[in-house]
N, C-alpha and C. Protein backbone atom coordinates (compact mmCIF):
# COMPACT_ATOMS: atom_id res chain seq x y z
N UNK A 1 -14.63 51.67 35.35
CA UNK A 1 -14.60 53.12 35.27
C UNK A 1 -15.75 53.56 34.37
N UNK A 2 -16.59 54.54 34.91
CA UNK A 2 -17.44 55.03 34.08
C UNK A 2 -17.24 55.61 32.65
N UNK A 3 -17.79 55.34 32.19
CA UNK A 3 -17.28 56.15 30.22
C UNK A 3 -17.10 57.92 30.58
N UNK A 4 -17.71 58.55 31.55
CA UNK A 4 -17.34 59.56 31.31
C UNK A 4 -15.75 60.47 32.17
N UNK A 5 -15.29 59.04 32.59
CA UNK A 5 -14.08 59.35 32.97
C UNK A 5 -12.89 58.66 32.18
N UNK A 6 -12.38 59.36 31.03
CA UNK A 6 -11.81 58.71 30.53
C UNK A 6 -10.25 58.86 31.12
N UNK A 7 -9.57 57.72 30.26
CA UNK A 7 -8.42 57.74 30.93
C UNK A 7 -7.30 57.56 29.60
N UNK A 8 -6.66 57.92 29.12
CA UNK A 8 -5.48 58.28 28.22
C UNK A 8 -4.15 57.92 28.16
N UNK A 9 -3.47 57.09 27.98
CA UNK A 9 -2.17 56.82 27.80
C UNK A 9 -1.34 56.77 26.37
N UNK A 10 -0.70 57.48 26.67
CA UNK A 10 -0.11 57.91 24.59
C UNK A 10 1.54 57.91 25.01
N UNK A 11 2.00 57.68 24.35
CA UNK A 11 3.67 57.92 24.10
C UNK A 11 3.96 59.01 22.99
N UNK A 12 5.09 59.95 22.90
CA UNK A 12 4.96 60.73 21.86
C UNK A 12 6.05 60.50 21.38
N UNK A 13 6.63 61.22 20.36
CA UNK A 13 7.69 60.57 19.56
C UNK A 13 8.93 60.12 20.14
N UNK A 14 9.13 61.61 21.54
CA UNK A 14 10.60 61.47 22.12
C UNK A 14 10.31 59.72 22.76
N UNK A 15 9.57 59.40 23.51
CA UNK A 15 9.27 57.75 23.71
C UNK A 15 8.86 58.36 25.56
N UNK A 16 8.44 59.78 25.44
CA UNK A 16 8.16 59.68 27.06
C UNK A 16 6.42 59.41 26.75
N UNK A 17 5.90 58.67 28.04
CA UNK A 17 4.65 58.52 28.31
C UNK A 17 3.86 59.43 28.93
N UNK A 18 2.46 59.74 28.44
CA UNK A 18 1.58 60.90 29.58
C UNK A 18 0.01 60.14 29.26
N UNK A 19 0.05 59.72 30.66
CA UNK A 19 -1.31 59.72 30.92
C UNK A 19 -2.15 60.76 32.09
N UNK A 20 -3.37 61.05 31.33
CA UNK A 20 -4.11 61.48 31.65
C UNK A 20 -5.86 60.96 32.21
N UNK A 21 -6.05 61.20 33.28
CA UNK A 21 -7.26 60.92 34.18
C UNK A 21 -7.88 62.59 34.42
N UNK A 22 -9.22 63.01 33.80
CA UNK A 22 -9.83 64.16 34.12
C UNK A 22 -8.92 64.93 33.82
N UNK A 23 -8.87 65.90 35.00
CA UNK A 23 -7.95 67.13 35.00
C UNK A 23 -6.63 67.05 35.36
N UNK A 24 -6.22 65.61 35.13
CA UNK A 24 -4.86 64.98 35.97
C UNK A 24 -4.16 64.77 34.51
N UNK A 25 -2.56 65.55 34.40
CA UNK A 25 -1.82 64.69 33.60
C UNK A 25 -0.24 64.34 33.99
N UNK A 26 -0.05 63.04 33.93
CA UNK A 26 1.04 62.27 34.55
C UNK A 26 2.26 62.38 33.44
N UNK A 27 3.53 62.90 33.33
CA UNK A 27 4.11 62.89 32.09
C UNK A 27 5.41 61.76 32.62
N UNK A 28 6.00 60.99 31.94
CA UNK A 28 6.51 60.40 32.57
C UNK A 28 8.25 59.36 31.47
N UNK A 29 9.21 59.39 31.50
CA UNK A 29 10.32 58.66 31.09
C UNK A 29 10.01 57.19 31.15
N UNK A 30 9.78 56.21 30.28
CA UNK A 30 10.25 55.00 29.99
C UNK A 30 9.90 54.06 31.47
N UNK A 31 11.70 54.40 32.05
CA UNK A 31 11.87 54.08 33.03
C UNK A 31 10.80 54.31 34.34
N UNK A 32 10.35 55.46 34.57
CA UNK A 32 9.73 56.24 35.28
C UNK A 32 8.66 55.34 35.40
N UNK A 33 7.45 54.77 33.69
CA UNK A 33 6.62 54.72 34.00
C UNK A 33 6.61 52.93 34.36
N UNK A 34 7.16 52.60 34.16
CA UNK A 34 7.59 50.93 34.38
C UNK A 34 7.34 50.52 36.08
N UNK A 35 8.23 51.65 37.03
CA UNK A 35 8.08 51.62 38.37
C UNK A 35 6.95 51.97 38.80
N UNK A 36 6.17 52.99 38.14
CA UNK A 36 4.88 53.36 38.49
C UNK A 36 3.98 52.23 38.39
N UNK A 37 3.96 51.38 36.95
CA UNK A 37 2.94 50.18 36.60
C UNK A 37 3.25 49.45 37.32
N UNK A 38 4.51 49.56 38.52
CA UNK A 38 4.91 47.99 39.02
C UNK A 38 4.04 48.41 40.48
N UNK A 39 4.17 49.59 41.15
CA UNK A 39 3.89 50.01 42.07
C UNK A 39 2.24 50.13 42.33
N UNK A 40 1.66 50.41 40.84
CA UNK A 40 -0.02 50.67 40.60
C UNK A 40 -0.65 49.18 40.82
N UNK A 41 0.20 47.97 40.31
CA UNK A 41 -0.01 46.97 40.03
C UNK A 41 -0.15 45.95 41.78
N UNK A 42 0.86 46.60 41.92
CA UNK A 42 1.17 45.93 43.24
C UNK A 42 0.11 46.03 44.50
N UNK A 43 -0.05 47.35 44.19
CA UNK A 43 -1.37 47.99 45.38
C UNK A 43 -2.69 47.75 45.03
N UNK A 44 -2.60 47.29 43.86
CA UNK A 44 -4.18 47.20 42.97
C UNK A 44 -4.38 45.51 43.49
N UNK A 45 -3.21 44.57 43.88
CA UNK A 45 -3.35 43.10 43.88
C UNK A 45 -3.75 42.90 45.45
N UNK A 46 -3.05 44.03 46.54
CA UNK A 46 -3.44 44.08 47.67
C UNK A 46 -4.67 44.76 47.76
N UNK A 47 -4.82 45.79 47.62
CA UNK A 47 -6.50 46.14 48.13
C UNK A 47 -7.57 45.06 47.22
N UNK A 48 -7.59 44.10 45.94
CA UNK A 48 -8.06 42.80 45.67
C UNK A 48 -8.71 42.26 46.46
N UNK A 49 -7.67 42.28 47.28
CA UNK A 49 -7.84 41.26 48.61
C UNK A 49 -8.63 41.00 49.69
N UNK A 50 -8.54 42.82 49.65
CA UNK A 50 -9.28 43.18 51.40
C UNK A 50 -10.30 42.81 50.81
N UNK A 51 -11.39 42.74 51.87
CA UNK A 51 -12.53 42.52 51.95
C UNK A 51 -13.22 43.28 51.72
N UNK A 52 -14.61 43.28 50.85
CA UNK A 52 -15.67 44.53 50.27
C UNK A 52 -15.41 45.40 50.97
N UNK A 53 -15.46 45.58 52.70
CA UNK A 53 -16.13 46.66 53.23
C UNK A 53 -15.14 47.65 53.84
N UNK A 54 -13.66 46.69 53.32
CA UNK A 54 -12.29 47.51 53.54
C UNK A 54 -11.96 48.95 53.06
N UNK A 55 -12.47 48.32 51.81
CA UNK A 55 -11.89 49.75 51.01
C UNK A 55 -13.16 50.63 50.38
N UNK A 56 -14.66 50.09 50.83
CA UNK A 56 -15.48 50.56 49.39
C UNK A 56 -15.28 52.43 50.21
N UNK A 57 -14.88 52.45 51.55
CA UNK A 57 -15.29 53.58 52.04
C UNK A 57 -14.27 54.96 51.42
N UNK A 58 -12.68 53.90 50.96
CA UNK A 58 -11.92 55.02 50.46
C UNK A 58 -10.95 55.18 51.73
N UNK A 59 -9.47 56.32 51.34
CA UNK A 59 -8.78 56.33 52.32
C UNK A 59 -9.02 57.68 52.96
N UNK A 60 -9.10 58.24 54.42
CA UNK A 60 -8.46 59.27 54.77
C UNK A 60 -7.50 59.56 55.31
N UNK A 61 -6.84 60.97 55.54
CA UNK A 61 -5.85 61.20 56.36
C UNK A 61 -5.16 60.32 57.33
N UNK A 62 -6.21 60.08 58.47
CA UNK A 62 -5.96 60.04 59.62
C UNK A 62 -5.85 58.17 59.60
N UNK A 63 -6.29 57.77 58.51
CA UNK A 63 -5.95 56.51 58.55
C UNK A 63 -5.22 55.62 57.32
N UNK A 64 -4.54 56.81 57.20
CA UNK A 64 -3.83 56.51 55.15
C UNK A 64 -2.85 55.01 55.51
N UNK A 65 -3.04 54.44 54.55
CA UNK A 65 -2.71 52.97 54.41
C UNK A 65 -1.31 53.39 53.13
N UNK A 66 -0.61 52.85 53.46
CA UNK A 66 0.89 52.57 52.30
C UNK A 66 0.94 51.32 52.21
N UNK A 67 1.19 51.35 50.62
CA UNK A 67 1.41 49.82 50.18
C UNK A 67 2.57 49.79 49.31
N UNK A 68 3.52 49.02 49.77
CA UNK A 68 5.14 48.56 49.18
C UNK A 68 5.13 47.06 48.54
């Protein structure tokens, strides 16, 4: 990731998590964010995989890919 996109993850006292990407902020319960890291993690190990020219193009609409 480029330095000028930073990316932010803080917990605050109550113990909920918010991360933030740009103009994006994710606020999120404990629980909440555990399924998210499992789910971010999971899709991050499959597109790994594909081949360079799979993904460098990005997803659209008409051909959106889900990963479980």
């Amino acid at each position: 990731m480029p330095r000028t996109q930073t990316l932010t993850l803080g917990m605050c006292k109550c113990g909920n998590l918010h991360l933030s990407y740009r103009s994006v902020s994710l606020h999120f319960r404990k629980e909440e964010f555990l399924l998210f890291a499992e789910h971010v993690h999971r899709m991050a190990t499959q597109i790994a995989r594909l081949p360079q020219h799979q993904h460098s193009t990005g997803l659209s609409n008409k051909n959106e890919q889900t990963f479980h």
